[in-house]
Protein backbone atom coordinates (compact mmCIF):
# COMPACT_ATOMS: atom_id res chain seq x y z
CA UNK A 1 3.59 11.49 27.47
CA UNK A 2 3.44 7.92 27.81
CA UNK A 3 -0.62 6.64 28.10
CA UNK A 4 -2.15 3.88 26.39
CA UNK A 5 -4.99 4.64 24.02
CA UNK A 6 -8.39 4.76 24.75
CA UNK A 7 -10.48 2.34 23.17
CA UNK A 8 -13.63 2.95 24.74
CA UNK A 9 -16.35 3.22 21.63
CA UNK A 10 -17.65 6.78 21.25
CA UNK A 11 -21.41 5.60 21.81
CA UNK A 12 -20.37 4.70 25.21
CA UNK A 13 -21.31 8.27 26.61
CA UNK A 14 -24.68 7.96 24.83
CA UNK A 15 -27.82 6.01 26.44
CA UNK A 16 -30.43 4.03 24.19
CA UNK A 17 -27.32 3.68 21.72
CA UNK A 18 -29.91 1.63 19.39
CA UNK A 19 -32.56 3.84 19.54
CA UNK A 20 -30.17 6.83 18.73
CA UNK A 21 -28.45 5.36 15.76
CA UNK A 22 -32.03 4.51 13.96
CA UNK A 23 -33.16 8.07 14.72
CA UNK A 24 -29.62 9.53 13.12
CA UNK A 25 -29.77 6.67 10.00
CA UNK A 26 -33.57 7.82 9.54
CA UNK A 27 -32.42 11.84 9.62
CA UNK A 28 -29.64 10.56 7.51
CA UNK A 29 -32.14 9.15 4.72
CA UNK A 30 -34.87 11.25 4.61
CA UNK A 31 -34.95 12.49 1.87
CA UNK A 32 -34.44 9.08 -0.37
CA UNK A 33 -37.01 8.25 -1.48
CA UNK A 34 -38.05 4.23 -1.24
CA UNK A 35 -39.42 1.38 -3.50
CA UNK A 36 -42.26 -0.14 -2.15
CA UNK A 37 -39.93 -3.84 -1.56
CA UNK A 38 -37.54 -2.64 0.84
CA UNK A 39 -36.20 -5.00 3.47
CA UNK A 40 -34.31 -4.62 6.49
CA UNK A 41 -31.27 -5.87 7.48
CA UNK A 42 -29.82 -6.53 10.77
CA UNK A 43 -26.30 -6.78 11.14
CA UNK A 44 -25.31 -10.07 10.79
CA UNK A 45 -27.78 -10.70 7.64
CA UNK A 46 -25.89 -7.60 6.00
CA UNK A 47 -22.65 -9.18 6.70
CA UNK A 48 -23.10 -12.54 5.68
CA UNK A 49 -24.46 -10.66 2.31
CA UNK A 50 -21.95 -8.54 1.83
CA UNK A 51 -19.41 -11.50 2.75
CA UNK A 52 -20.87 -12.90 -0.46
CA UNK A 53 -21.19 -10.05 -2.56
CA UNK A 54 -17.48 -9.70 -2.11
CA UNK A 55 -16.64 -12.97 -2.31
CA UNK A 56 -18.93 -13.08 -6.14
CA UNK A 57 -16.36 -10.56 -7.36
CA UNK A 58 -12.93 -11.12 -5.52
CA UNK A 59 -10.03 -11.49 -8.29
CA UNK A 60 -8.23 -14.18 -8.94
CA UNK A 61 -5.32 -15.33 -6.14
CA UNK A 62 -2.89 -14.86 -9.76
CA UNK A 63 -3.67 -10.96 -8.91
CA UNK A 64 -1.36 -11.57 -5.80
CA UNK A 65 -3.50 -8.48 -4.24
CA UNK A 66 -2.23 -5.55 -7.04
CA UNK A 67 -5.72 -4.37 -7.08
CA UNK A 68 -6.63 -3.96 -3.70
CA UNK A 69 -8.07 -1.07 -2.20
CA UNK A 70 -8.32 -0.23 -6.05
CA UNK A 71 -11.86 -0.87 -7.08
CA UNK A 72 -11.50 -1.94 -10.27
CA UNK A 73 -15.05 -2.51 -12.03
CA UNK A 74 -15.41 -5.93 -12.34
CA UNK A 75 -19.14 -5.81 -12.04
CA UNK A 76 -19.32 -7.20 -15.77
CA UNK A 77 -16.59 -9.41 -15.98
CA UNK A 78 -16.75 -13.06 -16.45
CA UNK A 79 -13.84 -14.39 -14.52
CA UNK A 80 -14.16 -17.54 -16.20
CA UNK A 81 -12.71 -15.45 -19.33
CA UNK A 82 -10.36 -13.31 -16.92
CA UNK A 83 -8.93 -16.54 -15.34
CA UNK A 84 -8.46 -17.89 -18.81
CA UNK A 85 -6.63 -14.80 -20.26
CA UNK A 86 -3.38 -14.18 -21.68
CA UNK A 87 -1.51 -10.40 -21.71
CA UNK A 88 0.11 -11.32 -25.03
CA UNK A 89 3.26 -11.24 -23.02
CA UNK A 90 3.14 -14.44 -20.92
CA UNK A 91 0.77 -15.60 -18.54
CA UNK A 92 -0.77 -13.58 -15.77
CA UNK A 93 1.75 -15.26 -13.16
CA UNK A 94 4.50 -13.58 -14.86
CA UNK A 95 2.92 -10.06 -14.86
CA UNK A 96 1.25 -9.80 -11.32
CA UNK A 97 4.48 -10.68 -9.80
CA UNK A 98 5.22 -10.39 -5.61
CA UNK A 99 7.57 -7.19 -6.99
CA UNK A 100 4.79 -6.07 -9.39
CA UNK A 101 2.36 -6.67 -6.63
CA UNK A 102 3.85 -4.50 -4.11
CA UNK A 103 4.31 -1.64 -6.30
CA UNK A 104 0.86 0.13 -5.44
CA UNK A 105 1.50 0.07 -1.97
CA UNK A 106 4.95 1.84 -2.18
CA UNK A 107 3.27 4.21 -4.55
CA UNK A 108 0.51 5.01 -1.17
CA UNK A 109 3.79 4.76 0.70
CA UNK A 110 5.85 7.75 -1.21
CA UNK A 111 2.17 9.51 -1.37
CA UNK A 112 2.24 9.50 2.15
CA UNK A 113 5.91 10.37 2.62
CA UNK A 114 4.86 13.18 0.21
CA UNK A 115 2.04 14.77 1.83
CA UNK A 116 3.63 14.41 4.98
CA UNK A 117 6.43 16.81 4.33
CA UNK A 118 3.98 19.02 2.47
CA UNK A 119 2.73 19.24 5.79
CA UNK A 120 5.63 20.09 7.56
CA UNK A 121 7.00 22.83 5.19
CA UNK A 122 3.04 24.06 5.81
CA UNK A 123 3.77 24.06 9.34
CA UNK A 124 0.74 21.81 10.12
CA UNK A 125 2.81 19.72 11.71
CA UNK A 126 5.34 20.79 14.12
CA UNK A 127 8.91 18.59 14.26
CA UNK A 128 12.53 19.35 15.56
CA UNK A 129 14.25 16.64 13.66
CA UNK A 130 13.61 13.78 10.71
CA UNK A 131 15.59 11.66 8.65
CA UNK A 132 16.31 11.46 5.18
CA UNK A 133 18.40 8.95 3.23
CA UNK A 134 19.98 8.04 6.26
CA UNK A 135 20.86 11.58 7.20
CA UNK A 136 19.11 13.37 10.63
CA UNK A 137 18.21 17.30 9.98
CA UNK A 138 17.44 19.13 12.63
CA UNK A 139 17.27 22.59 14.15
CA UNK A 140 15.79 25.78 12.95
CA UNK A 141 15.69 24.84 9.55
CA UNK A 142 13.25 21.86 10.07
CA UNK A 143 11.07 23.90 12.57
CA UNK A 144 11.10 26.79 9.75
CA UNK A 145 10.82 24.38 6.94
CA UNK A 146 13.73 26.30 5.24
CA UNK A 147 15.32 22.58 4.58
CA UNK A 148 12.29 21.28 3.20
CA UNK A 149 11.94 24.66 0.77
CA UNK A 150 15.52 24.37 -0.32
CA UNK A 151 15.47 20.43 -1.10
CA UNK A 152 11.79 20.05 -2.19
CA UNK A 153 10.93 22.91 -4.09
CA UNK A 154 8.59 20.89 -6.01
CA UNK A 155 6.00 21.25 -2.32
């Protein structure tokens, strides 16, 4: 079926949107308990702080992005010292290469790949045909997941 997606927010079928969401957040929070300094925040003050708090503790552009979406605590580094340091092995250019780099996200990639025929030999998700090193399988085996038992016995 060919449609183009909805993208119509959610709190479009609601009235007093604003109204609603403090309710829910206060429901949400009740049982923290407060200081007695709390401020509020409306959304663009939260932004622009968070815009700085990330900004306070983004990594070097010499990381070429190998830890992002990775968290690492950097709460209580000084990236004066960071920016300075050497691996013992070269400089940081040399290890945090593009190739280095991109190896987390074809790491998520195979993850993916990985849970995705986990979920067809599951039968969670229903298929008649996929490829595999440039091969197309298709049939009763892929619907049974008899392909994906033989091959992948490691699901």
């Amino acid at each position: 079926m060919d449609a183009s997606p909805d993208e119509t927010s959610a709190w479009a079928i609601f009235d007093n949107v604003t109204a609603l969401q403090e309710q829910f957040t206060k429901r949400l929070y009740r049982a923290v308990k407060l200081g007695a300094n709390i401020e509020s925040y409306n959304g663009e003050e939260f932004d622009n702080w968070y815009g700085e708090l990330h900004e306070n503790y983004k990594l070097p552009m010499v990381y070429k992005g190998f830890y992002d979406e990775r968290y690492p605590a950097v709460e209580d580094w000084n990236m004066d010292d960071v920016k300075a340091m050497s691996t013992g092995t070269g400089d940081l250019a040399s290890l945090f290469t593009e190739e280095h780099a991109g190896l987390y996200n074809q790491i998520k990639k195979y993850r993916g790949d990985v849970d995705t025929v986990k979920a067809i030999k599951a039968k969670e998700i229903d298929v008649r045909s996929f490829d595999f090193d440039g091969r197309k399988y298709t049939g009763r085996k892929v619907r049974g997941g008899g392909y994906i038992r033989s091959r992948y016995t490691g699901c």
